[in-house]
N, C-alpha and C. Protein backbone atom coordinates (compact mmCIF):
# COMPACT_ATOMS: atom_id res chain seq x y z
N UNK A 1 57.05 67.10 -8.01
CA UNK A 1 55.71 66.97 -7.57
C UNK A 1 54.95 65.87 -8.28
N UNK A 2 55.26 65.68 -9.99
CA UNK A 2 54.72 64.96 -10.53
C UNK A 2 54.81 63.39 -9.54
N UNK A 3 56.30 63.29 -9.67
CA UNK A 3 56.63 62.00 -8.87
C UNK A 3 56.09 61.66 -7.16
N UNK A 4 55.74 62.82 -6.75
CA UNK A 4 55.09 62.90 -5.74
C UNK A 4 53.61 61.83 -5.95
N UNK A 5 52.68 62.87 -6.78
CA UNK A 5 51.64 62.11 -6.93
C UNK A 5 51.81 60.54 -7.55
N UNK A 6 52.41 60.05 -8.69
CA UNK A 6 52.68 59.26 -9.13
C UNK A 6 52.97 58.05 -8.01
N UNK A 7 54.03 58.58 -7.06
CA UNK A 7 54.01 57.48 -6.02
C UNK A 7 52.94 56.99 -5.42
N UNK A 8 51.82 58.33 -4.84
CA UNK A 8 50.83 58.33 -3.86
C UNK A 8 50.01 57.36 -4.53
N UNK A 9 49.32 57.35 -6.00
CA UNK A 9 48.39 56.70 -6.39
C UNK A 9 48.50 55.17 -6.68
N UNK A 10 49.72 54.79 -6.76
CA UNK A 10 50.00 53.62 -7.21
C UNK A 10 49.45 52.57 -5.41
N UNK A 11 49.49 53.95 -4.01
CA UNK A 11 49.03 53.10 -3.04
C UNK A 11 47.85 53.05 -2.50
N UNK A 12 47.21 54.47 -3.31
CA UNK A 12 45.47 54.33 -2.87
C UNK A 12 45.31 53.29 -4.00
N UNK A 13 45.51 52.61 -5.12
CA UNK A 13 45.17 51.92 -5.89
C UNK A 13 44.99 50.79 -5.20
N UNK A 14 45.72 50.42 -5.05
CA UNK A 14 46.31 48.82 -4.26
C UNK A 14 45.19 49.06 -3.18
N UNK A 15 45.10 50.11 -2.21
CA UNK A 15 44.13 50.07 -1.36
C UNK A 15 43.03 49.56 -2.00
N UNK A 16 42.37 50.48 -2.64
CA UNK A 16 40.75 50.01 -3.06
C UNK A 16 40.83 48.89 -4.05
N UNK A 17 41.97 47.99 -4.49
CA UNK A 17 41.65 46.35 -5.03
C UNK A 17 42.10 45.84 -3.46
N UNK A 18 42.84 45.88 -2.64
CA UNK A 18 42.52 45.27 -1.43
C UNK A 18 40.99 45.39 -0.78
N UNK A 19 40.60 46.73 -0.29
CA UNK A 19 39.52 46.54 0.01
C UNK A 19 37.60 45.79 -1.14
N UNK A 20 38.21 45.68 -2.39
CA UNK A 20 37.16 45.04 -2.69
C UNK A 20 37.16 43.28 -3.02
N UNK A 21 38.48 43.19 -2.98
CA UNK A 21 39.16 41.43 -2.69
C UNK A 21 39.00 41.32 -1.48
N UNK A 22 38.88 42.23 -0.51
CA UNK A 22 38.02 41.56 0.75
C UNK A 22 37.09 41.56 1.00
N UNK A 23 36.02 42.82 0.30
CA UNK A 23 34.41 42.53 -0.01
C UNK A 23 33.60 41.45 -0.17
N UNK A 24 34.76 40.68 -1.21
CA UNK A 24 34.53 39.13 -2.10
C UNK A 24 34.44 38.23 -1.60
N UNK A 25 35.17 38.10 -0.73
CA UNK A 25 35.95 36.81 0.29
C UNK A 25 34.54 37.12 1.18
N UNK A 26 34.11 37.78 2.27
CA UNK A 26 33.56 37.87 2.79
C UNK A 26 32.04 37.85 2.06
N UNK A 27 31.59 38.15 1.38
CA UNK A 27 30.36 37.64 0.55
C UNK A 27 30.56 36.45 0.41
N UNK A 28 31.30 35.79 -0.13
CA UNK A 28 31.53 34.44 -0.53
C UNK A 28 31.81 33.40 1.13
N UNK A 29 32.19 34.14 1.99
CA UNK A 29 32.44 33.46 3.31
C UNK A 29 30.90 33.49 3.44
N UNK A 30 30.12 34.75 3.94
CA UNK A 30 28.40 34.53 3.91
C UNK A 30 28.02 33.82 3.87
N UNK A 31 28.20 33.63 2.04
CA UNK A 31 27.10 32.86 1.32
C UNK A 31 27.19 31.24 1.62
N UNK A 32 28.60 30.85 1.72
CA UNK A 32 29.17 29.48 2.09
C UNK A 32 28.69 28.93 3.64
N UNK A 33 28.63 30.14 4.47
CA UNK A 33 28.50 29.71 6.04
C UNK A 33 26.83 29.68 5.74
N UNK A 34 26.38 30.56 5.01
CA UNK A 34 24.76 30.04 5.45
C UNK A 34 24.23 28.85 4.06
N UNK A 35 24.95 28.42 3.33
CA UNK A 35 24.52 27.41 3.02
C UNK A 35 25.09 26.20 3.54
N UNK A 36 25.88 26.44 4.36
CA UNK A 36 26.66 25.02 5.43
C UNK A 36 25.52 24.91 6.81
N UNK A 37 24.67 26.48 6.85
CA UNK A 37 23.69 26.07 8.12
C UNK A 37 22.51 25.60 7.37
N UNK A 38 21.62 25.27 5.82
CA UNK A 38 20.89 25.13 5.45
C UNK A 38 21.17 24.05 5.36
N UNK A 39 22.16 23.39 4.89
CA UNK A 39 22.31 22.11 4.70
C UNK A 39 22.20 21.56 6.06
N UNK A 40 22.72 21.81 7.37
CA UNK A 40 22.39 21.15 8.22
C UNK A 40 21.28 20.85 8.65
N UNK A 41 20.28 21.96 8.32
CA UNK A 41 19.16 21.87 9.04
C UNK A 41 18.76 21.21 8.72
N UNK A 42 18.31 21.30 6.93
CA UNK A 42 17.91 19.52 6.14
C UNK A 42 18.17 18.73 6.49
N UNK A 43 19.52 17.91 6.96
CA UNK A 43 19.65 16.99 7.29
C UNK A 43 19.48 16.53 8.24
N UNK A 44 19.44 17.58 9.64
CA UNK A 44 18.66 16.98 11.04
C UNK A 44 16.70 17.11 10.77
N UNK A 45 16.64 18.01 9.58
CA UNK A 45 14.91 17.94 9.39
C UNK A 45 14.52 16.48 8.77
N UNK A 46 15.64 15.77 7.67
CA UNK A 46 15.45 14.35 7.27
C UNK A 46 15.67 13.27 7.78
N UNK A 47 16.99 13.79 9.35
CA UNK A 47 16.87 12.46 10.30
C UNK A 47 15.92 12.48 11.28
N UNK A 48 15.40 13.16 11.42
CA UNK A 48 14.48 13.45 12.12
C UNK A 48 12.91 12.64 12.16
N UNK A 49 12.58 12.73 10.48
CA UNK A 49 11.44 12.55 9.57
C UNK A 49 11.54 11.21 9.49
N UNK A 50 12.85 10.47 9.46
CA UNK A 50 13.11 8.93 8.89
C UNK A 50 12.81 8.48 10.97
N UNK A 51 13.14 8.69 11.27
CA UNK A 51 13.29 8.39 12.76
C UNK A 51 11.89 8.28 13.78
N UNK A 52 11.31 8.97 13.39
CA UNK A 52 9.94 9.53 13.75
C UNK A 52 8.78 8.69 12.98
N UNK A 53 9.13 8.46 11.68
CA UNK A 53 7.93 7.53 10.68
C UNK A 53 8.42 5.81 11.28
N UNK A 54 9.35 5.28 11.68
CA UNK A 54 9.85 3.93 12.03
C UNK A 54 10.07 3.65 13.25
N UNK A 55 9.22 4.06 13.85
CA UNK A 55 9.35 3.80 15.69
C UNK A 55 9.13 2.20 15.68
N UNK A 56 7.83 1.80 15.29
CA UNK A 56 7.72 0.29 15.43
C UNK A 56 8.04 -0.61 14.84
N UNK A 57 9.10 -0.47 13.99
CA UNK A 57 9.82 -1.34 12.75
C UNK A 57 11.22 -1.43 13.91
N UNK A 58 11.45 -1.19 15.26
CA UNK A 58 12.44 -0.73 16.04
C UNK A 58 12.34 -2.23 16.82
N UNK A 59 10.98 -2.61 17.14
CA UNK A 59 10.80 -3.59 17.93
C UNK A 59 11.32 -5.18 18.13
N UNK A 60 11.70 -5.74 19.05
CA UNK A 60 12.27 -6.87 18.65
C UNK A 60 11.71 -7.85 18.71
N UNK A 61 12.30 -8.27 17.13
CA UNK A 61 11.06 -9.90 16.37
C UNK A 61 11.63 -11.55 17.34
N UNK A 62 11.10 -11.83 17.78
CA UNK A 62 11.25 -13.42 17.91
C UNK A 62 10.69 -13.82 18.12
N UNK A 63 11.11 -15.80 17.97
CA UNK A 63 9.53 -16.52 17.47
C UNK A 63 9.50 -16.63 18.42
N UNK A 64 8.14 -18.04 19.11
CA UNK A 64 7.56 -18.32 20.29
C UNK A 64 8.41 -19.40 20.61
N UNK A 65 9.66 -20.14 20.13
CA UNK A 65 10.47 -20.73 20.79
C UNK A 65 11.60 -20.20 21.48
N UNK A 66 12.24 -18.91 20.71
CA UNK A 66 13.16 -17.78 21.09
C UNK A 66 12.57 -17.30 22.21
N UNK A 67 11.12 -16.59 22.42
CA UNK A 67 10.19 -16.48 23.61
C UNK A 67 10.28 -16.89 24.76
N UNK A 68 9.82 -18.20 24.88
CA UNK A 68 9.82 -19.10 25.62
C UNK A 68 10.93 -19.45 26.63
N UNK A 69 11.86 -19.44 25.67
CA UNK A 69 13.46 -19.90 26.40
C UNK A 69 14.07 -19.01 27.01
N UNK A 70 13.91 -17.71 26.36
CA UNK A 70 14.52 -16.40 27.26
C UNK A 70 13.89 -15.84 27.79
N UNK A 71 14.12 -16.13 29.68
CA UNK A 71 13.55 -15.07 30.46
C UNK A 71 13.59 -13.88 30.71
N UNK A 72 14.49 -13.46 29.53
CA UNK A 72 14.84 -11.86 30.10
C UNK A 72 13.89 -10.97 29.27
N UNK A 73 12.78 -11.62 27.79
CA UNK A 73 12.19 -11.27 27.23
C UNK A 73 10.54 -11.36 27.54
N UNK A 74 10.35 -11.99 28.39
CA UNK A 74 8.86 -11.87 29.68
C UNK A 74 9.01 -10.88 30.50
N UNK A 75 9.97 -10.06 30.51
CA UNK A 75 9.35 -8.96 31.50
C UNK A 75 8.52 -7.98 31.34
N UNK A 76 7.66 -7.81 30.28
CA UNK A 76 6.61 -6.98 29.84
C UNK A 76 6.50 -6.35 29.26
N UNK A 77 8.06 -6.52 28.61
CA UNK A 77 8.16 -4.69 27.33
C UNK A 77 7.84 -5.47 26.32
N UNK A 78 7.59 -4.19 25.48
CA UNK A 78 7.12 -4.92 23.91
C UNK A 78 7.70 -5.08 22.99
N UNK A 79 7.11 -6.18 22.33
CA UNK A 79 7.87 -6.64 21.41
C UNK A 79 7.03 -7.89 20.31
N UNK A 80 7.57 -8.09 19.40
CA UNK A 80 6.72 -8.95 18.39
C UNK A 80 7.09 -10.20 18.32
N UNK A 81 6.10 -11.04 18.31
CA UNK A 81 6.29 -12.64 18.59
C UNK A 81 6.01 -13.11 16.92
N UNK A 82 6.43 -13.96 16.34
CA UNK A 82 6.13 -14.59 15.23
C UNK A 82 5.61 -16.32 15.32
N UNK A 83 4.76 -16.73 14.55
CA UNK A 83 4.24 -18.04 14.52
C UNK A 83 2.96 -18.09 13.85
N UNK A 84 2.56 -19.60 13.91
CA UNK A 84 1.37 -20.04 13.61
C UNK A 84 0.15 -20.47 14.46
N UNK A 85 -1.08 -20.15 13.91
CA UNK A 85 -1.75 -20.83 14.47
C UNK A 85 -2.05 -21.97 15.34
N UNK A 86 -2.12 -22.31 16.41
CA UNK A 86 -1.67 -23.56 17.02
C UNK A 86 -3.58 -24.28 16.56
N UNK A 87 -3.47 -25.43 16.04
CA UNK A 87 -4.97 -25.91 16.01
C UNK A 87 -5.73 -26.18 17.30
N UNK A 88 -7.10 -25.88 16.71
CA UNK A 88 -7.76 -26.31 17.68
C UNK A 88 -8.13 -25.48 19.14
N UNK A 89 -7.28 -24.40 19.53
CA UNK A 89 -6.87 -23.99 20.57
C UNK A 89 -7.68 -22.20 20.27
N UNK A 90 -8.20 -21.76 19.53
CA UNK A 90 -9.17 -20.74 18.97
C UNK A 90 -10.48 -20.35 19.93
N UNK A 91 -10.54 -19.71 20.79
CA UNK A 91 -11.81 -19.10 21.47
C UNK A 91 -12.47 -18.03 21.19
N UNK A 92 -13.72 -17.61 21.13
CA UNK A 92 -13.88 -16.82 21.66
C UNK A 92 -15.07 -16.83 21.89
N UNK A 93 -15.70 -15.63 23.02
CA UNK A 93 -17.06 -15.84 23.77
C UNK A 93 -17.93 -15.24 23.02
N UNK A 94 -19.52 -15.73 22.76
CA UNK A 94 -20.41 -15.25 21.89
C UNK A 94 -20.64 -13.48 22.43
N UNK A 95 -20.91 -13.11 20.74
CA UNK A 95 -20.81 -11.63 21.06
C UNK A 95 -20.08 -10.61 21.33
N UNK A 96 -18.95 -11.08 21.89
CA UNK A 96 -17.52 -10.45 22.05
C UNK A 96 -16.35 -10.59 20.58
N UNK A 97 -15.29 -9.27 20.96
CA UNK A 97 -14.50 -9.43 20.16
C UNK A 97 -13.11 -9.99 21.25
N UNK A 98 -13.17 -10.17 22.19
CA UNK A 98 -11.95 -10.96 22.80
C UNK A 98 -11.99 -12.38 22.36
N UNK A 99 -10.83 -12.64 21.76
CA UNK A 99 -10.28 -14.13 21.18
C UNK A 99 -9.61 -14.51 22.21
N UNK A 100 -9.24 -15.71 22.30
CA UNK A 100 -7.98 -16.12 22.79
C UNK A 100 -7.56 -17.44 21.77
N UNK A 101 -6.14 -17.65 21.96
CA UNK A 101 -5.26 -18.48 21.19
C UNK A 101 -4.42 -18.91 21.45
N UNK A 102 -3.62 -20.10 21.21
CA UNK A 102 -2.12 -19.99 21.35
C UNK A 102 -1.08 -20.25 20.11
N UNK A 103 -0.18 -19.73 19.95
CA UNK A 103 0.74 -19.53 18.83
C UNK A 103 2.24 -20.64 19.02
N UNK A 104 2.00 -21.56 18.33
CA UNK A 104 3.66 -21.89 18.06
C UNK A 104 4.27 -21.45 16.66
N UNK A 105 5.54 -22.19 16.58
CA UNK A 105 6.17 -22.15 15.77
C UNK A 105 6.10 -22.69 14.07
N UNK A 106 6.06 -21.65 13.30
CA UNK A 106 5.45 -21.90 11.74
C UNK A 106 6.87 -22.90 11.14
N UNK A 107 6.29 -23.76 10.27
CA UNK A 107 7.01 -24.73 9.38
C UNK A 107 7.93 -23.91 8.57
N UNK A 108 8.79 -23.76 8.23
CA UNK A 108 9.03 -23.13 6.87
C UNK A 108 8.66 -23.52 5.47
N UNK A 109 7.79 -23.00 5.07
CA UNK A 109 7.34 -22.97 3.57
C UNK A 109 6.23 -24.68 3.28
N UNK A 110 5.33 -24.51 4.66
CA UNK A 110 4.73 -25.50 4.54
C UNK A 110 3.29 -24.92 5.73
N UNK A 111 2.62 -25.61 5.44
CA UNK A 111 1.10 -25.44 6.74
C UNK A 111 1.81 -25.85 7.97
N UNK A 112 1.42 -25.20 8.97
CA UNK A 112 1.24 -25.66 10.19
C UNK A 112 2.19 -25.83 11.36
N UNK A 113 2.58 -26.50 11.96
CA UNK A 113 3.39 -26.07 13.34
C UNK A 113 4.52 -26.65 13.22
N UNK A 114 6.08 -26.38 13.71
CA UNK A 114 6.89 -27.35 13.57
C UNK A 114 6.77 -28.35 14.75
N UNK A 115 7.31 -29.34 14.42
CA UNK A 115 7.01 -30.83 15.11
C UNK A 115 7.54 -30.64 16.71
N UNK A 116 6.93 -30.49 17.49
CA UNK A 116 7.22 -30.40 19.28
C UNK A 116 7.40 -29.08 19.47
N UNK A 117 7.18 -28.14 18.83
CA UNK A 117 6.65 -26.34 19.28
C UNK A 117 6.19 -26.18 20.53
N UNK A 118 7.25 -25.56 21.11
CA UNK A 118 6.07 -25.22 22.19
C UNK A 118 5.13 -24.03 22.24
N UNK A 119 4.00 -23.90 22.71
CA UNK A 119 2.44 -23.12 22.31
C UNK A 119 2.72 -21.86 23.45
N UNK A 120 2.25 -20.62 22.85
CA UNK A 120 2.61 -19.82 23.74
C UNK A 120 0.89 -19.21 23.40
N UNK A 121 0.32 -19.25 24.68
CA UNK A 121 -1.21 -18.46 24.97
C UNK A 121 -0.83 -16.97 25.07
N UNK A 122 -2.62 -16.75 24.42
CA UNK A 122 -2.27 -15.03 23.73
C UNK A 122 -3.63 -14.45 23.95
N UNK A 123 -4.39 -13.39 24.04
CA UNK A 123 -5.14 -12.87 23.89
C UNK A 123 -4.92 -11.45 23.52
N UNK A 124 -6.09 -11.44 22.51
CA UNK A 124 -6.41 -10.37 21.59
C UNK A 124 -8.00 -9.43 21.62
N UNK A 125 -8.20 -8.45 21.63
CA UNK A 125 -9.44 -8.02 21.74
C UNK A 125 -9.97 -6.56 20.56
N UNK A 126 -10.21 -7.55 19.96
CA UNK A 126 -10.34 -6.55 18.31
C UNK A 126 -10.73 -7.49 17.11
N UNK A 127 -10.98 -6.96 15.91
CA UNK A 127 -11.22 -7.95 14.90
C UNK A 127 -10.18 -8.26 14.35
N UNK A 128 -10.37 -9.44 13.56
CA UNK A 128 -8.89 -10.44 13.74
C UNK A 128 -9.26 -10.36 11.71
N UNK A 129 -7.58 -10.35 11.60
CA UNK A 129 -7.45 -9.80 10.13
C UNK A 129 -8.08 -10.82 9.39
N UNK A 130 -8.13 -10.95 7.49
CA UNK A 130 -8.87 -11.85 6.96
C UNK A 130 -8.18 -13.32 7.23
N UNK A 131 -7.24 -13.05 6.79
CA UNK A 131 -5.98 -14.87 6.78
C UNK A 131 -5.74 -15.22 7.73
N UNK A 132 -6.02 -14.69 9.38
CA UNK A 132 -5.78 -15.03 10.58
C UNK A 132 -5.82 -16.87 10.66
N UNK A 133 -6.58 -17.43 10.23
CA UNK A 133 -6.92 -18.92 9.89
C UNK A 133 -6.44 -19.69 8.88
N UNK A 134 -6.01 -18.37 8.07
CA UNK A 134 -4.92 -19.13 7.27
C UNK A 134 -3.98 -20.41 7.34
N UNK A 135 -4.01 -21.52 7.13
CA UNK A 135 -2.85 -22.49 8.05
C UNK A 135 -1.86 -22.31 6.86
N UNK A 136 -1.42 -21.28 6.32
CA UNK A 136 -0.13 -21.15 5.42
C UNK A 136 0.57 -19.62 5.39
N UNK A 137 -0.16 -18.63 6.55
CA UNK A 137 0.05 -17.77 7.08
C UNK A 137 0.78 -17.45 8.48
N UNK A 138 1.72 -16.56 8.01
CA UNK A 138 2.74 -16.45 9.49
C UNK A 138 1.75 -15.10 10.06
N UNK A 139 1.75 -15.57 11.74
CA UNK A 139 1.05 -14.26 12.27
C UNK A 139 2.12 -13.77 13.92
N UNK A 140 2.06 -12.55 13.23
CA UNK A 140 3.06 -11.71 14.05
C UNK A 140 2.09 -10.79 15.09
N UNK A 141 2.27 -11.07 16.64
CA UNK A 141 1.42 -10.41 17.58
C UNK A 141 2.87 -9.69 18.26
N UNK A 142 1.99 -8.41 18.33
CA UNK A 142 3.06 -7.25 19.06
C UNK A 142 2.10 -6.95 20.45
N UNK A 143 2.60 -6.73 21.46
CA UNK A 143 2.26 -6.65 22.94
C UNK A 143 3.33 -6.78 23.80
N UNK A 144 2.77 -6.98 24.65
CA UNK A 144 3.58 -7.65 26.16
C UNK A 144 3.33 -8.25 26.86
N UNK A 145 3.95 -9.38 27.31
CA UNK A 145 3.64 -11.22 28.04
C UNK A 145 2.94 -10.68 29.87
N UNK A 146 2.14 -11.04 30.07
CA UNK A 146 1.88 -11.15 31.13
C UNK A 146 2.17 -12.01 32.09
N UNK A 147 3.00 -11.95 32.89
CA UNK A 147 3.44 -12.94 33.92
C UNK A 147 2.70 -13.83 34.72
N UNK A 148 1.65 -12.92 35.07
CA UNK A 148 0.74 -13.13 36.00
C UNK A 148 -0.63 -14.47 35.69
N UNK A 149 -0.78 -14.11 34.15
CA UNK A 149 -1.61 -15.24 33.82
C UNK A 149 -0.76 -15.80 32.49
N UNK A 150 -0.10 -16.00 32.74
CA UNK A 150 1.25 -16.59 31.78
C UNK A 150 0.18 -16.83 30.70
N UNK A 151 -0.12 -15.63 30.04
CA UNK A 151 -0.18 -14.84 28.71
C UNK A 151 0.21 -13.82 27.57
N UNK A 152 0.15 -13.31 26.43
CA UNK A 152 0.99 -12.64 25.32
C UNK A 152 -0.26 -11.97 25.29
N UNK A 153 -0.62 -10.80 26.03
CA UNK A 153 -1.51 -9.79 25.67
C UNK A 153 -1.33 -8.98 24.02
N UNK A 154 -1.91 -9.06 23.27
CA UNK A 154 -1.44 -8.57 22.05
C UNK A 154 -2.18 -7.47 21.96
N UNK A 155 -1.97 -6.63 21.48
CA UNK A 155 -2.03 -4.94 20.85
C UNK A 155 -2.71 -5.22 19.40
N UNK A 156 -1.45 -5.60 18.93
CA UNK A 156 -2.23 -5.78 17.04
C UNK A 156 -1.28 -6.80 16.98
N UNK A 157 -2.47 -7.23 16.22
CA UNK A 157 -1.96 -8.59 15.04
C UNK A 157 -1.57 -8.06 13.26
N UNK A 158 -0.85 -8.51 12.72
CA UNK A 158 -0.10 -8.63 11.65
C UNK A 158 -0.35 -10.04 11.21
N UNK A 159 -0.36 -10.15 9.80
CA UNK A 159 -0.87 -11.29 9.25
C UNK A 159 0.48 -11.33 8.11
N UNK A 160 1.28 -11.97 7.82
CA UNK A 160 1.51 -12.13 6.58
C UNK A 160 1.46 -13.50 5.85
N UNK A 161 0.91 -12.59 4.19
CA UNK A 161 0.45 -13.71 3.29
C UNK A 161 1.42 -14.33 3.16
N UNK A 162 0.99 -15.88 2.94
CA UNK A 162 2.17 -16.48 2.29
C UNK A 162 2.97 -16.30 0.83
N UNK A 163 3.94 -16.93 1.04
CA UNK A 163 5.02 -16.41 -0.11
C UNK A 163 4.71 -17.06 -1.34
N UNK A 164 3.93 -17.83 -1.24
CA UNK A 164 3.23 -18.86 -2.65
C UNK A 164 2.20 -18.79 -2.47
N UNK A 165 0.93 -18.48 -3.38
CA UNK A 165 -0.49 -18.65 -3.14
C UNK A 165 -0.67 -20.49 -3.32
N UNK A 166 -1.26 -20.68 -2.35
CA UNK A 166 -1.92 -22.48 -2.63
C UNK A 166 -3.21 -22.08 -2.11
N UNK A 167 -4.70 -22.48 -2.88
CA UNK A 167 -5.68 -22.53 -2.79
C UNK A 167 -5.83 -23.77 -2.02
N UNK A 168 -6.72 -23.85 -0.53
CA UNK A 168 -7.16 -24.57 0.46
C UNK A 168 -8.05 -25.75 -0.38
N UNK A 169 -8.67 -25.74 -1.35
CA UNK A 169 -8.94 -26.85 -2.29
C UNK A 169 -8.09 -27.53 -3.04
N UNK A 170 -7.11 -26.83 -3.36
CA UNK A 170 -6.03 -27.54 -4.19
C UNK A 170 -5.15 -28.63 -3.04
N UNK A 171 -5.90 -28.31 -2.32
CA UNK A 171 -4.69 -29.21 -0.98
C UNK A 171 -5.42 -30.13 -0.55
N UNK A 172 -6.88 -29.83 -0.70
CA UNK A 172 -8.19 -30.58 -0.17
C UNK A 172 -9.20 -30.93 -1.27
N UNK A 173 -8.74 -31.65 -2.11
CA UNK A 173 -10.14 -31.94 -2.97
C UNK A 173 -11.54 -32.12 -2.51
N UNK A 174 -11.52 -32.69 -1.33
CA UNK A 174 -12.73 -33.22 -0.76
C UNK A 174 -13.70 -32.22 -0.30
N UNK A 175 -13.20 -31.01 0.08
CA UNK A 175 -13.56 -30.33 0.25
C UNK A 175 -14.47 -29.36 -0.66
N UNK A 176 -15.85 -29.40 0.13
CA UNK A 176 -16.87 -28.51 -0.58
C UNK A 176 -16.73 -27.09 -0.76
N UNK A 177 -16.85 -26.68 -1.35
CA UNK A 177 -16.53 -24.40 -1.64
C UNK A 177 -17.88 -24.02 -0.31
N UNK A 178 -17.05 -23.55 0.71
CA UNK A 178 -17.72 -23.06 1.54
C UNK A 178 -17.94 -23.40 2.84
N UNK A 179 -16.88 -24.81 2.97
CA UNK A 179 -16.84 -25.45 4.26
C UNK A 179 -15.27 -25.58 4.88
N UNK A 180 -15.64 -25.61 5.96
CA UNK A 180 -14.46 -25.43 6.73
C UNK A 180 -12.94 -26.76 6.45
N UNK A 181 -12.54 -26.38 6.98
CA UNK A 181 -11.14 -27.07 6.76
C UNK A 181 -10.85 -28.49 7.92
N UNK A 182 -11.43 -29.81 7.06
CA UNK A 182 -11.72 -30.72 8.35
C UNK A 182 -10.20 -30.64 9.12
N UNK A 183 -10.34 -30.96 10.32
CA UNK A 183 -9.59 -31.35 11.47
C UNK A 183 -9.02 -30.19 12.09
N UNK A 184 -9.06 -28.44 11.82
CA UNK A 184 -8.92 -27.47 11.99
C UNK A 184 -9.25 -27.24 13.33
N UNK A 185 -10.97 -27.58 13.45
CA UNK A 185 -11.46 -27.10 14.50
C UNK A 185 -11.01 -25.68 15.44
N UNK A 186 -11.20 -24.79 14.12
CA UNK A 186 -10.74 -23.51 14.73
C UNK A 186 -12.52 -22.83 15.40
């Protein structure tokens, strides 16, 4: 009888370390499957967040000669034009905030237009940033070209400073503190 029992226990034993080595596994399966769904969620909650803050950093940049040449980029969707000031070519009607302008192509790392640019007309209707007149400032208009009065309706303007500060006197001695920039005629 002794050997009786002796056998029996040696297999309820084994039972109850089987059944709590599978307790384990399965806690540990749990804990693993729901931190494999937490982690996902973070990571569709952070692509999500990055995706959502950079919609208009999406848009496509080209200058007003890239513009110009490709017709497949006048069909009205938007997108951001880069350039300079074209001289001289600056409107706007007393009392109003509608400007109009036209934009060519900026020098690199110098004032003003590159040599035979062609000018792409723009209108804007809002206040126009401080450096807009800048002639050492690149200005980036986001909109969409109008076919119809073969114009660059702009949305917003973007200004960026130049990459070297040069003071408009240091370029112009002649120039009095407080007067315009001869031959500008902005």
């Amino acid at each position: 009888m002794q050997s009786e029992n002796y056998t029996n226990q040696p297999a309820v034993a084994a039972v109850s370390v089987a059944t709590d080595s599978d307790a384990d596994r399965s806690a540990w399966r749990s804990h693993r499957t729901r931190l494999i769904i937490l982690a996902g969620v973070v990571a569709l909650a952070v692509a999500y967040m990055v995706y959502a803050a950079f919609p208009g950093n999406a848009l496509y940049f080209v200058t007003v000669s890239e513009f110009l040449n490709d017709p497949g980029l006048q069909d009205g969707q938007t997108l951001r034009i880069a350039g300079a000031l074209a001289p001289g070519t600056f409107r706007r009607d007393d009392g109003s905030t509608r400007s109009r302008f036209a934009l060519g192509d900026k020098r690199p790392d110098a004032p003003g237009l590159t040599a035979g640019s062609p000018r792409l007309q723009a209108s804007y209707v809002g206040v126009l940033p401080d450096l807009f007149f800048n002639p050492h400032s690149e200005i980036i208009l986001e909109g969409r070209y109008d076919a119809e009065h073969r114009t660059f309706a702009t949305d917003n303007i973007l200004v960026k400073c130049p990459s070297k500060y040069q003071s408009l006197p240091a370029e112009n001695p002649d120039l009095a503190p407080g007067a315009g920039v001869p031959g500008a005629n902005y």
